[in-house]
N, C-alpha and C. Protein backbone atom coordinates (compact mmCIF):
# COMPACT_ATOMS: atom_id res chain seq x y z
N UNK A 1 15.69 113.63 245.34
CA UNK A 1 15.05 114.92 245.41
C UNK A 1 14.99 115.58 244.04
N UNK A 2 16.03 115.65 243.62
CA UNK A 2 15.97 115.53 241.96
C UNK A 2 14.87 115.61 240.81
N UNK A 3 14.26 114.10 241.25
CA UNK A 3 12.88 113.90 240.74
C UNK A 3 12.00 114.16 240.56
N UNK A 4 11.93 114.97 242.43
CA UNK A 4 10.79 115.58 242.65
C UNK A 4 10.97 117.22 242.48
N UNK A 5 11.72 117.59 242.09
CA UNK A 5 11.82 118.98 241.69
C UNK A 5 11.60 119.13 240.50
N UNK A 6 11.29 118.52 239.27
CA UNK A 6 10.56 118.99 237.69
C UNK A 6 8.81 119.31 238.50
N UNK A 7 7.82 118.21 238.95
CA UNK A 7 6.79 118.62 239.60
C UNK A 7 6.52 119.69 240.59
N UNK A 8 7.46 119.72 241.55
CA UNK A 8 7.49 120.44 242.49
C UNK A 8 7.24 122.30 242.01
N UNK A 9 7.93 122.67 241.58
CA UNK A 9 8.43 123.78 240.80
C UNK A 9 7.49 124.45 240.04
N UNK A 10 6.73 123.52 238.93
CA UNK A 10 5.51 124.20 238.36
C UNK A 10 4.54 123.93 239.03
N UNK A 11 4.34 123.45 239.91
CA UNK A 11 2.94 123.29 241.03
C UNK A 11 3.14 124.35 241.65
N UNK A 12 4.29 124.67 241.94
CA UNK A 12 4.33 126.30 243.10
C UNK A 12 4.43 127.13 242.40
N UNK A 13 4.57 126.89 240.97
CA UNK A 13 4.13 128.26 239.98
C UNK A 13 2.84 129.04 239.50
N UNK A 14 1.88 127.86 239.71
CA UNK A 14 0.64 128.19 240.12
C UNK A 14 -0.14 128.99 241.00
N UNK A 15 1.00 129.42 241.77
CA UNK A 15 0.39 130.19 243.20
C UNK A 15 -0.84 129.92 244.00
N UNK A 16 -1.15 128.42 243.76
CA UNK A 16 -2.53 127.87 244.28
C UNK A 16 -2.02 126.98 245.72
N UNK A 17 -2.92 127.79 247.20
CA UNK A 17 -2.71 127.08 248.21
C UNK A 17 -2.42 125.97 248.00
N UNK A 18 -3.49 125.34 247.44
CA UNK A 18 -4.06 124.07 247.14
C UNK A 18 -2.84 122.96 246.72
N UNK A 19 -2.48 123.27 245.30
CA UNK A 19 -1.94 122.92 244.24
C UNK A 19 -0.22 122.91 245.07
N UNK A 20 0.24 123.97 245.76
CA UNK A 20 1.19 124.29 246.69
C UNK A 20 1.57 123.10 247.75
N UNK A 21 0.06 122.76 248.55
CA UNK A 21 0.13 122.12 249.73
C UNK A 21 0.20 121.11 249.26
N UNK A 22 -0.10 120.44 248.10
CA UNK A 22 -0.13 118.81 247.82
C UNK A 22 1.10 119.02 247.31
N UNK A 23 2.10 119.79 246.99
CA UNK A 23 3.76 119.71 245.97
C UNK A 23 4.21 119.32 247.48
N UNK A 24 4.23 120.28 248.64
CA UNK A 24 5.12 119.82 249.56
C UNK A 24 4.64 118.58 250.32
N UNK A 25 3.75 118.11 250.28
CA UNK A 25 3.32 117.01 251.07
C UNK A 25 3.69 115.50 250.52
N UNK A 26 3.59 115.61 248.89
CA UNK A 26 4.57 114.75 248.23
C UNK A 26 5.38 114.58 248.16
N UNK A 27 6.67 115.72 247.94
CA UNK A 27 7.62 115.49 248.18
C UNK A 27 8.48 115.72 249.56
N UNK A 28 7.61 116.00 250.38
CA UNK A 28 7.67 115.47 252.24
C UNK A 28 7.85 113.83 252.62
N UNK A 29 6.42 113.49 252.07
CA UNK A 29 6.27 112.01 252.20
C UNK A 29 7.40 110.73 251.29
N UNK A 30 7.22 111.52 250.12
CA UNK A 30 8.60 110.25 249.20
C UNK A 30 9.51 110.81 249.36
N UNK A 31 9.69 112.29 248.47
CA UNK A 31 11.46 112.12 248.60
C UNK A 31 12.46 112.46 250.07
N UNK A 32 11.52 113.46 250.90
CA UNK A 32 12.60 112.79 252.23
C UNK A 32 12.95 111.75 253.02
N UNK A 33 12.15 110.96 252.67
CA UNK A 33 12.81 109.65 253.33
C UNK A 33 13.63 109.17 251.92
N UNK A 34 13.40 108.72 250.84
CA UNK A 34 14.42 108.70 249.99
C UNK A 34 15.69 109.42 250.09
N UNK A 35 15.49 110.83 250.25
CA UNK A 35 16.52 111.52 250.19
C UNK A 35 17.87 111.89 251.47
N UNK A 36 16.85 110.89 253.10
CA UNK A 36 17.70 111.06 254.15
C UNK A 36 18.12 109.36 254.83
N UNK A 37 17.10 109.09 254.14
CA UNK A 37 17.52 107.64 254.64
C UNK A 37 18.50 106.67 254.26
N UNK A 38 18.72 106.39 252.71
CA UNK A 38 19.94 106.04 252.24
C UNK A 38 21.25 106.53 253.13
N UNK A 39 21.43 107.97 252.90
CA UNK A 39 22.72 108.39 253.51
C UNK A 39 23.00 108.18 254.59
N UNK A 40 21.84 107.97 256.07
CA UNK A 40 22.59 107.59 257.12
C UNK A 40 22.91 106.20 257.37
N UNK A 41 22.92 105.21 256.56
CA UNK A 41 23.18 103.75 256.49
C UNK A 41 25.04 103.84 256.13
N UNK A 42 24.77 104.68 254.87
CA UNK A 42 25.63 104.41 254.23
C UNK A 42 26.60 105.64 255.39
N UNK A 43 26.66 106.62 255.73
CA UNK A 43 27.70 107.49 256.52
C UNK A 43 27.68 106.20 257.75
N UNK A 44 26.97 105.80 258.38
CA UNK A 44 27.15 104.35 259.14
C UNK A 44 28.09 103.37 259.16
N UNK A 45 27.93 103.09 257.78
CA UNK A 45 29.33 102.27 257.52
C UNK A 45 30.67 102.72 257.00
N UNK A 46 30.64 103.90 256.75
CA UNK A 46 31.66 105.52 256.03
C UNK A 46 32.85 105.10 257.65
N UNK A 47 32.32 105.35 258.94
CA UNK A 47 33.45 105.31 259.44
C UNK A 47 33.53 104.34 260.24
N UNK A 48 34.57 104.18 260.95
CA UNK A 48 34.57 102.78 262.29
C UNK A 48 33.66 103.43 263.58
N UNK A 49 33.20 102.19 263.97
CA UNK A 49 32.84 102.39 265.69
C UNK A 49 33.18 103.74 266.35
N UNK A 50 34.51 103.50 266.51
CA UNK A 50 35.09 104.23 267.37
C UNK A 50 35.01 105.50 267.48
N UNK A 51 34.65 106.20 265.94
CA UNK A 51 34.67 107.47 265.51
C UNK A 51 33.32 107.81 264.73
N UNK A 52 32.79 107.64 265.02
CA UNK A 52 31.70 107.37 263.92
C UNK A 52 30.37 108.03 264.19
N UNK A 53 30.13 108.48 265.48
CA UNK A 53 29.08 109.55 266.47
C UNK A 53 29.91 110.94 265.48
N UNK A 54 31.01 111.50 266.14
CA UNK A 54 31.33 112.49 265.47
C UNK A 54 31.93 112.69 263.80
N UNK A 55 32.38 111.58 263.61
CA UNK A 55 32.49 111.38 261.89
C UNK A 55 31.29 111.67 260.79
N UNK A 56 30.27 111.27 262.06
CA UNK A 56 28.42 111.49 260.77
C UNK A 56 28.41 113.05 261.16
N UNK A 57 28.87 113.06 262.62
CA UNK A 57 28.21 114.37 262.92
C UNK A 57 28.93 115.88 262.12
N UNK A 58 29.98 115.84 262.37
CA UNK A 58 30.90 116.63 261.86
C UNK A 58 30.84 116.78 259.94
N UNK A 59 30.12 115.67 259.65
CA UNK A 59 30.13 115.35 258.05
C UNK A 59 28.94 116.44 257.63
N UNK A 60 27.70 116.16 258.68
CA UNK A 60 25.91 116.27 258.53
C UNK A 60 26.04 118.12 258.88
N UNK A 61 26.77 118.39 259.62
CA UNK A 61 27.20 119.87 260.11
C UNK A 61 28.07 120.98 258.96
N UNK A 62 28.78 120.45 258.62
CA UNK A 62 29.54 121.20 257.38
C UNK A 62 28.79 120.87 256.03
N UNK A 63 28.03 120.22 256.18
CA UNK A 63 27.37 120.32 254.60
C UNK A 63 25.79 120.99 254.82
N UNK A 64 25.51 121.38 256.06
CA UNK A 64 24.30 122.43 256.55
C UNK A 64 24.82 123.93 256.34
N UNK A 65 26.02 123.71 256.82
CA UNK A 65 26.89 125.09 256.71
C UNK A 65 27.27 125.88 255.88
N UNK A 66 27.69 124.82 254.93
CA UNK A 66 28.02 125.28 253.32
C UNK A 66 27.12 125.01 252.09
N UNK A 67 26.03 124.49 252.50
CA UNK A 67 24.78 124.12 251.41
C UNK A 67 23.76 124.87 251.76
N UNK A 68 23.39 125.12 253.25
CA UNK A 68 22.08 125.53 253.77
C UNK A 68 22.65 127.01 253.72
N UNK A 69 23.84 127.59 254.04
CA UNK A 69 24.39 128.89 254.03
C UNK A 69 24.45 129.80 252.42
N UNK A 70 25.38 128.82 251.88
CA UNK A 70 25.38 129.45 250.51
C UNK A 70 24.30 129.12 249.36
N UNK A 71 23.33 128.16 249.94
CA UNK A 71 22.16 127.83 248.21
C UNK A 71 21.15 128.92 247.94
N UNK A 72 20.62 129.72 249.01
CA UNK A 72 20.06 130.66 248.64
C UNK A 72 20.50 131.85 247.81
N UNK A 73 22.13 131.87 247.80
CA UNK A 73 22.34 132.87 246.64
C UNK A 73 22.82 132.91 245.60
N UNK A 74 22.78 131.35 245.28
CA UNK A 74 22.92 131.10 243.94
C UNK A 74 21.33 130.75 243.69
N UNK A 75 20.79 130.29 244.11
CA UNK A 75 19.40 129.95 243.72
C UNK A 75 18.76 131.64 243.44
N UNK A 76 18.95 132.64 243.86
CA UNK A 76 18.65 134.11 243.85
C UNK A 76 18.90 134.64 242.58
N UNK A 77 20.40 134.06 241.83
CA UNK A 77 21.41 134.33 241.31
C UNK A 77 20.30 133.84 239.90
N UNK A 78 20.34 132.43 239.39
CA UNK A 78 19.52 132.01 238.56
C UNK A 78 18.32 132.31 238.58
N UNK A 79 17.39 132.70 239.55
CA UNK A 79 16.46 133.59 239.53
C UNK A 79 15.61 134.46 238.40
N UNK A 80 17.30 135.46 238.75
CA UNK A 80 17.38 136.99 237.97
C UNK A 80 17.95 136.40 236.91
N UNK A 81 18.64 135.84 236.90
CA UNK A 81 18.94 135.27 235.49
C UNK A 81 18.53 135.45 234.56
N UNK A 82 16.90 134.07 234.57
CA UNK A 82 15.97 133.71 233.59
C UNK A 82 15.13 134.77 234.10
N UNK A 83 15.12 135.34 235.01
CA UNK A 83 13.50 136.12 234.59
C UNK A 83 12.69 135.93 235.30
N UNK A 84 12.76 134.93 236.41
CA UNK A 84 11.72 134.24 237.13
C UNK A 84 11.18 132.42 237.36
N UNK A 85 11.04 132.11 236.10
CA UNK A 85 10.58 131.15 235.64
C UNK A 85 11.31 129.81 236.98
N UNK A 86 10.23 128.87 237.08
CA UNK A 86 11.29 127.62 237.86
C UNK A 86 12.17 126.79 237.46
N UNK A 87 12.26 126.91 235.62
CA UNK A 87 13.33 126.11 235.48
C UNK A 87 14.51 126.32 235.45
N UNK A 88 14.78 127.11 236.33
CA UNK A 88 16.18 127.72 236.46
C UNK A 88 16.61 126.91 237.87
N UNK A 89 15.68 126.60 238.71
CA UNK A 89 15.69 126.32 240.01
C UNK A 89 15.84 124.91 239.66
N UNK A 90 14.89 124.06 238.93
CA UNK A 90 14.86 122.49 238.43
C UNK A 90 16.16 122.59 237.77
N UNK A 91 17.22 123.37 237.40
CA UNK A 91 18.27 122.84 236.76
C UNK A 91 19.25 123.06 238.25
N UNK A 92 19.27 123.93 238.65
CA UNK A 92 20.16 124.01 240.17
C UNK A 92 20.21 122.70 240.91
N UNK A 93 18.33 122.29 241.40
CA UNK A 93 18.67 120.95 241.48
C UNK A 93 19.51 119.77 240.72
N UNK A 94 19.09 119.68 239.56
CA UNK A 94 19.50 118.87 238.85
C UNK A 94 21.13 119.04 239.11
N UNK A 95 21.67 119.99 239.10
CA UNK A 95 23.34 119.99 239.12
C UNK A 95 23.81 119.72 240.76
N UNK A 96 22.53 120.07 241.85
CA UNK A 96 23.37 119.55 242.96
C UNK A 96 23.10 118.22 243.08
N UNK A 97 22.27 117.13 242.29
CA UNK A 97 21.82 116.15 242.36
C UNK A 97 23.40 115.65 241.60
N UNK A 98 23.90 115.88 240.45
CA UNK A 98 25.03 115.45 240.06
C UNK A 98 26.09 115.69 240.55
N UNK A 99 26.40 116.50 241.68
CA UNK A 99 27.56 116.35 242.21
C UNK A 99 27.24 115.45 243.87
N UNK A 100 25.86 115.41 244.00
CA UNK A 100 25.87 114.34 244.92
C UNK A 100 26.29 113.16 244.20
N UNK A 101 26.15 112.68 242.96
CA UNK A 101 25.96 111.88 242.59
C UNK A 101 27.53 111.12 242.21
N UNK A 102 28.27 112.04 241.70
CA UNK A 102 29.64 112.32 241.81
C UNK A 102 30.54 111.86 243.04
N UNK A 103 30.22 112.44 243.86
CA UNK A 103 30.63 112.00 245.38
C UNK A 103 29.93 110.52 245.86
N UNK A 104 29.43 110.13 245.66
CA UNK A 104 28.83 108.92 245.92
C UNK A 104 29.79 107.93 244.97
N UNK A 105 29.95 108.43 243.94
CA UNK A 105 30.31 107.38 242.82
C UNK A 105 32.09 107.47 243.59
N UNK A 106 32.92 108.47 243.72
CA UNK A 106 33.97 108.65 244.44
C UNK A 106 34.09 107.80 246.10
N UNK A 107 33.16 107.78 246.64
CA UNK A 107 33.36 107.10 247.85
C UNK A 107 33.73 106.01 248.02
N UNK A 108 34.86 105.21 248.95
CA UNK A 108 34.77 103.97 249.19
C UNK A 108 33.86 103.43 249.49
N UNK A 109 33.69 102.23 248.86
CA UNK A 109 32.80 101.05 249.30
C UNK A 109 33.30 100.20 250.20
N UNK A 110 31.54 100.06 251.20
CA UNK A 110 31.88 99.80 252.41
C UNK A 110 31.51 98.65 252.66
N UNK A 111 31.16 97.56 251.70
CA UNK A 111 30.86 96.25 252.00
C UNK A 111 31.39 94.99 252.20
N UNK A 112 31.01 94.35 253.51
CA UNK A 112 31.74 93.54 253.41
C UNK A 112 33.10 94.20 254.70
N UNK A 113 32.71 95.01 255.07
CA UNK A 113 34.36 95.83 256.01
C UNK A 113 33.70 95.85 257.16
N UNK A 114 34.47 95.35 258.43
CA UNK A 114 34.26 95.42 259.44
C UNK A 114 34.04 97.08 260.07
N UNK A 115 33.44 97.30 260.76
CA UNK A 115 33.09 98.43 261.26
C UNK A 115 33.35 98.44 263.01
N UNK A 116 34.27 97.22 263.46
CA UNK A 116 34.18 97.59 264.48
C UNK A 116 36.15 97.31 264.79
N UNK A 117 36.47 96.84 264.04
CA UNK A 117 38.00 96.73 264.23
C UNK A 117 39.03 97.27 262.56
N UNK A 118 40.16 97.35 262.98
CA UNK A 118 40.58 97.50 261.74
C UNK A 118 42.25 96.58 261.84
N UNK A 119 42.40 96.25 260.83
CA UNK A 119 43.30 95.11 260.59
C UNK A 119 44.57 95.11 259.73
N UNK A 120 45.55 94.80 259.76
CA UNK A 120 46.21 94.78 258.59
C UNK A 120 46.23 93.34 257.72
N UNK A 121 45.51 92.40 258.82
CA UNK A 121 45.42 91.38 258.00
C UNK A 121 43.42 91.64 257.15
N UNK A 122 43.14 92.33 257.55
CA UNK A 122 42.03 92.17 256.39
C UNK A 122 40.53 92.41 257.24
N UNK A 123 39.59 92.90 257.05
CA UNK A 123 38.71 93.09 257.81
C UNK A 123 37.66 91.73 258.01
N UNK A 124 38.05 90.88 257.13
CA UNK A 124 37.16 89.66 257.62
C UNK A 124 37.55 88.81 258.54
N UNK A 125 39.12 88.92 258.52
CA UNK A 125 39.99 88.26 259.51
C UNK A 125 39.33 88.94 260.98
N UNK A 126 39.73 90.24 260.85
CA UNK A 126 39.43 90.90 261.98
C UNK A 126 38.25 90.68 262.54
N UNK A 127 37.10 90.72 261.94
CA UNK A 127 35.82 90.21 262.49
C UNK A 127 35.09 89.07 262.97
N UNK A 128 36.50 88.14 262.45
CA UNK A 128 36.40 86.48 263.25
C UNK A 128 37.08 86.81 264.32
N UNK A 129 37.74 87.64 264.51
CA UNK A 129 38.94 87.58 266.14
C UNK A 129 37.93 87.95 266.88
N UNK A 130 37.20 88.98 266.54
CA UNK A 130 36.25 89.22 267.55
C UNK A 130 35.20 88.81 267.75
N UNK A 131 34.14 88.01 267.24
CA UNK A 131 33.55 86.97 267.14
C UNK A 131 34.22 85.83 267.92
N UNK A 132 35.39 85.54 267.83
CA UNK A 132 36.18 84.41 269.14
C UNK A 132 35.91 85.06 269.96
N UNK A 133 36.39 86.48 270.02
CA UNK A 133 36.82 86.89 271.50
C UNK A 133 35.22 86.69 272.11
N UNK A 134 34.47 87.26 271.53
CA UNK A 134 32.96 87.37 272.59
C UNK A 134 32.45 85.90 272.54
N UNK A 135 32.84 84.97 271.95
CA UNK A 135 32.52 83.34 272.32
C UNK A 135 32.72 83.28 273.77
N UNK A 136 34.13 83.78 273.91
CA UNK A 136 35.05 82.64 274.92
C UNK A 136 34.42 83.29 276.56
N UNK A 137 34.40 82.16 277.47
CA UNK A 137 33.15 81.98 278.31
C UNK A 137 34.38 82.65 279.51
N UNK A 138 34.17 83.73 280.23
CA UNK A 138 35.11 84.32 281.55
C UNK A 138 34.71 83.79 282.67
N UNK A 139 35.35 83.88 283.25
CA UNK A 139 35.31 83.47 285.08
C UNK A 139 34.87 85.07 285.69
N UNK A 140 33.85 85.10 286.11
CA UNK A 140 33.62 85.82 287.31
C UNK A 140 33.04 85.83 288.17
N UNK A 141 33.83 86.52 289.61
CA UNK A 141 33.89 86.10 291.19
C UNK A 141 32.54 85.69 291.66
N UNK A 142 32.87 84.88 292.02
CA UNK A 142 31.00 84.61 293.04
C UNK A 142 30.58 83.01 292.48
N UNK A 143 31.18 82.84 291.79
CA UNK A 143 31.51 80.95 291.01
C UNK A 143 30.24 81.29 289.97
N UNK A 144 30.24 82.33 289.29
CA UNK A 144 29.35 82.25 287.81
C UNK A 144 30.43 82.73 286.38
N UNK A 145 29.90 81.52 285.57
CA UNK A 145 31.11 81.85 284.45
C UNK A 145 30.10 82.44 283.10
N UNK A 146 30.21 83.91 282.99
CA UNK A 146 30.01 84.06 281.49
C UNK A 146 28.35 85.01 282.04
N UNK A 147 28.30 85.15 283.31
CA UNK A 147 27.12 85.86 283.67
C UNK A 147 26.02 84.88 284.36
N UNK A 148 26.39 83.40 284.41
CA UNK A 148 25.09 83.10 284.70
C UNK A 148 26.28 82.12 285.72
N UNK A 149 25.08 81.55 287.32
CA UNK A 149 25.75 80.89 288.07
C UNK A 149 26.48 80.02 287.56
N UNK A 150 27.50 79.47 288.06
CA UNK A 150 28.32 78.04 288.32
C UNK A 150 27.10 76.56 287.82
N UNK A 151 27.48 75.75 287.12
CA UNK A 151 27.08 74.36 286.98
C UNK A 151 25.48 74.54 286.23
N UNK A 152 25.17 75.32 285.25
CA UNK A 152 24.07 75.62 284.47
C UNK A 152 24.11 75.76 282.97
């Protein structure tokens, strides 16, 4: 999003419908999917199975709360600052782009880690146990083993 905020900024300084409607439609079309799609892969693999509905959710909720709550008054703040101008706003971005960027660089890496068990012998170990376990063929009542009749 970053990126698209040096363009963005002096196109809406223009005060032209026009010139306006094509800034947000560009950066509608590229940078929100750039800018939302990465993260839910990666918050995906951020926690286990088990926890992981409310781990994204609880993550995606407090950073609406405290970003979507408080950016308008620092963005207000730099504003009055400069005087008006948007590059006060293109640098706001730019600094929340670096502490995303920050936090990303801080996060564990999640590759390669099982996401559905956790282990003390190691998550690759762990992900062969369970891989056995859903091999191995069960008996159930009615003489069909594994879901499908008896002798097939």
């Amino acid at each position: 999003m970053a990126a698209f905020a040096g363009p963005f900024f002096p196109l809406a300084d223009t005060r032209s419908p026009v010139l306006i409607c094509l800034a947000l439609v560009v950066v509608m079309a590229f940078g929100h999917g750039a800018a939302f799609g990465p993260p839910a892969a990666f918050y995906a693999e951020l926690f286990s199975a088990r926890v992981r509905c409310s781990g994204v959710s609880i993550d995606d909720q407090a950073g609406s709360v405290v970003l979507g709550g408080f950016t308008p008054m620092p963005a207000t703040s730099v504003i009055l600052w400069s005087g008006g101008p948007s590059w006060s706003l293109m640098l706001l971005v730019a600094a929340g782009a670096l502490v995303a960027a920050a936090t990303r660089v801080a996060a564990p890496e999640t590759f390669r880690r099982s996401s559905w068990t956790r282990s003390r012998a190691g998550p690759l170990r762990a992900a062969r146990r369970v891989r056995r376990r859903s091999r191995r063929r069960t008996e159930i009542p009615g003489g069909q083993v594994g879901g499908f009749p008896a002798g097939q």
